[in-house]
C-alpha atoms as a PDB file:
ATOM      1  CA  UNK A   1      -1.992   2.914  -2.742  1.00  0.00           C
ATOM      2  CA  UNK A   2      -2.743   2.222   0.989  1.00  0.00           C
ATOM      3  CA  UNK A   3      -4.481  -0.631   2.589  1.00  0.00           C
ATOM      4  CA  UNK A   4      -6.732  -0.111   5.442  1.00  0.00           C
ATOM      5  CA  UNK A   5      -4.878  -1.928   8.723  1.00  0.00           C
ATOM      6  CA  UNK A   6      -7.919  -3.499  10.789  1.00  0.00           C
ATOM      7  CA  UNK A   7      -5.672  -5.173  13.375  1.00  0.00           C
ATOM      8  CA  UNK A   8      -2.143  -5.273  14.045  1.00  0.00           C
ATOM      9  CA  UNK A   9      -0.645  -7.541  16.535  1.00  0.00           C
ATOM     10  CA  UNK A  10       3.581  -7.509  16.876  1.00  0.00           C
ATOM     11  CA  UNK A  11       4.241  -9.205  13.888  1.00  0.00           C
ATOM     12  CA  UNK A  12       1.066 -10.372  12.267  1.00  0.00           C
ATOM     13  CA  UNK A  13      -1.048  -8.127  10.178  1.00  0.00           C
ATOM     14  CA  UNK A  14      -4.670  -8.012   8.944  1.00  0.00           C
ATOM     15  CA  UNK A  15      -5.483  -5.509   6.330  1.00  0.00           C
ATOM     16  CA  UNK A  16      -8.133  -4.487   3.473  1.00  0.00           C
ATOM     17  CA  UNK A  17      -6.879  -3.436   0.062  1.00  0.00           C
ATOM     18  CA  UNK A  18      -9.122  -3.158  -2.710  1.00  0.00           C
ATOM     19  CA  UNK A  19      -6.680  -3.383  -4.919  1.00  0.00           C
ATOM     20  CA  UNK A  20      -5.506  -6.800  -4.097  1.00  0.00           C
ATOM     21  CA  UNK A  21      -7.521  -9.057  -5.726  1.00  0.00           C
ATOM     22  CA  UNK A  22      -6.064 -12.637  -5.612  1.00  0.00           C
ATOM     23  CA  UNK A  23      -6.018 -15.414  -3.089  1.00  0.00           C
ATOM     24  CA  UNK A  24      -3.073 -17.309  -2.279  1.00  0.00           C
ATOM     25  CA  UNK A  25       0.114 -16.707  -0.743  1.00  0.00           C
ATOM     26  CA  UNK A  26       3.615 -15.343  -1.677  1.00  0.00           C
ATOM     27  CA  UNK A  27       6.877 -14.917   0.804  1.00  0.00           C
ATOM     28  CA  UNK A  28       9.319 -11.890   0.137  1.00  0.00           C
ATOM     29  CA  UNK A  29      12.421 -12.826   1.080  1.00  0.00           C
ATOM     30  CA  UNK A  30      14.287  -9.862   0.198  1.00  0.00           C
ATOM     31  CA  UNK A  31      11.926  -8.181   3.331  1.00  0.00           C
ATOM     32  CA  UNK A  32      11.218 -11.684   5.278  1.00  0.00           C
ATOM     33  CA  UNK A  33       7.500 -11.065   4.842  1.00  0.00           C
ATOM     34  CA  UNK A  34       4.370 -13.335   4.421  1.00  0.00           C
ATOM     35  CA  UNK A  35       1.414 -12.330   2.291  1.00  0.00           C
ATOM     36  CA  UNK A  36      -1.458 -14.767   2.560  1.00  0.00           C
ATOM     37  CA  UNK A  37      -5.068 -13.371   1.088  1.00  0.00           C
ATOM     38  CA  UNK A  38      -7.522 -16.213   1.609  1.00  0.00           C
ATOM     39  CA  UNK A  39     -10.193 -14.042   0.041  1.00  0.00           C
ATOM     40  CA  UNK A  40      -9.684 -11.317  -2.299  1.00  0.00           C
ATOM     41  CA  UNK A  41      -9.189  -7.690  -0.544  1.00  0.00           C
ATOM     42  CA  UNK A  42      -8.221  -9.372   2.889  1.00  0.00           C
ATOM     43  CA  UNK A  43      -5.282  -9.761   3.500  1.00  0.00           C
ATOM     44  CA  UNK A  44      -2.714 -11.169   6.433  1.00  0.00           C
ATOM     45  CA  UNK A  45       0.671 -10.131   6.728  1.00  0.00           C
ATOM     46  CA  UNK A  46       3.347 -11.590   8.834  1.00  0.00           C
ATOM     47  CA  UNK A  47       7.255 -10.675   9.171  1.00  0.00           C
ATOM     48  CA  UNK A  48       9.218 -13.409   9.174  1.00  0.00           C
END
């Protein structure tokens, strides 16, 4: 499954994936990554 990138700037991320339907955050640390989805389908991404 793919999300939809709507803007990408260096390391921060905003995408829409309809399969991602939760709000929240989570942190991988095994890729240094930050997932925050305020509203379900939205979602920011940041590297770490």
């Amino acid at each position: 499954m793919k999300s939809i990138k709507l803007l990408r700037l260096g390391r921060f991320k905003i995408s829409f994936a309809w399969y991602d339907l939760w709000i929240g955050f989570y942190i991988d640390s095994d890729e240094n990554i930050l997932y925050i989805c305020p509203i379900p389908t939205l979602l920011f991404t940041i590297k770490l």
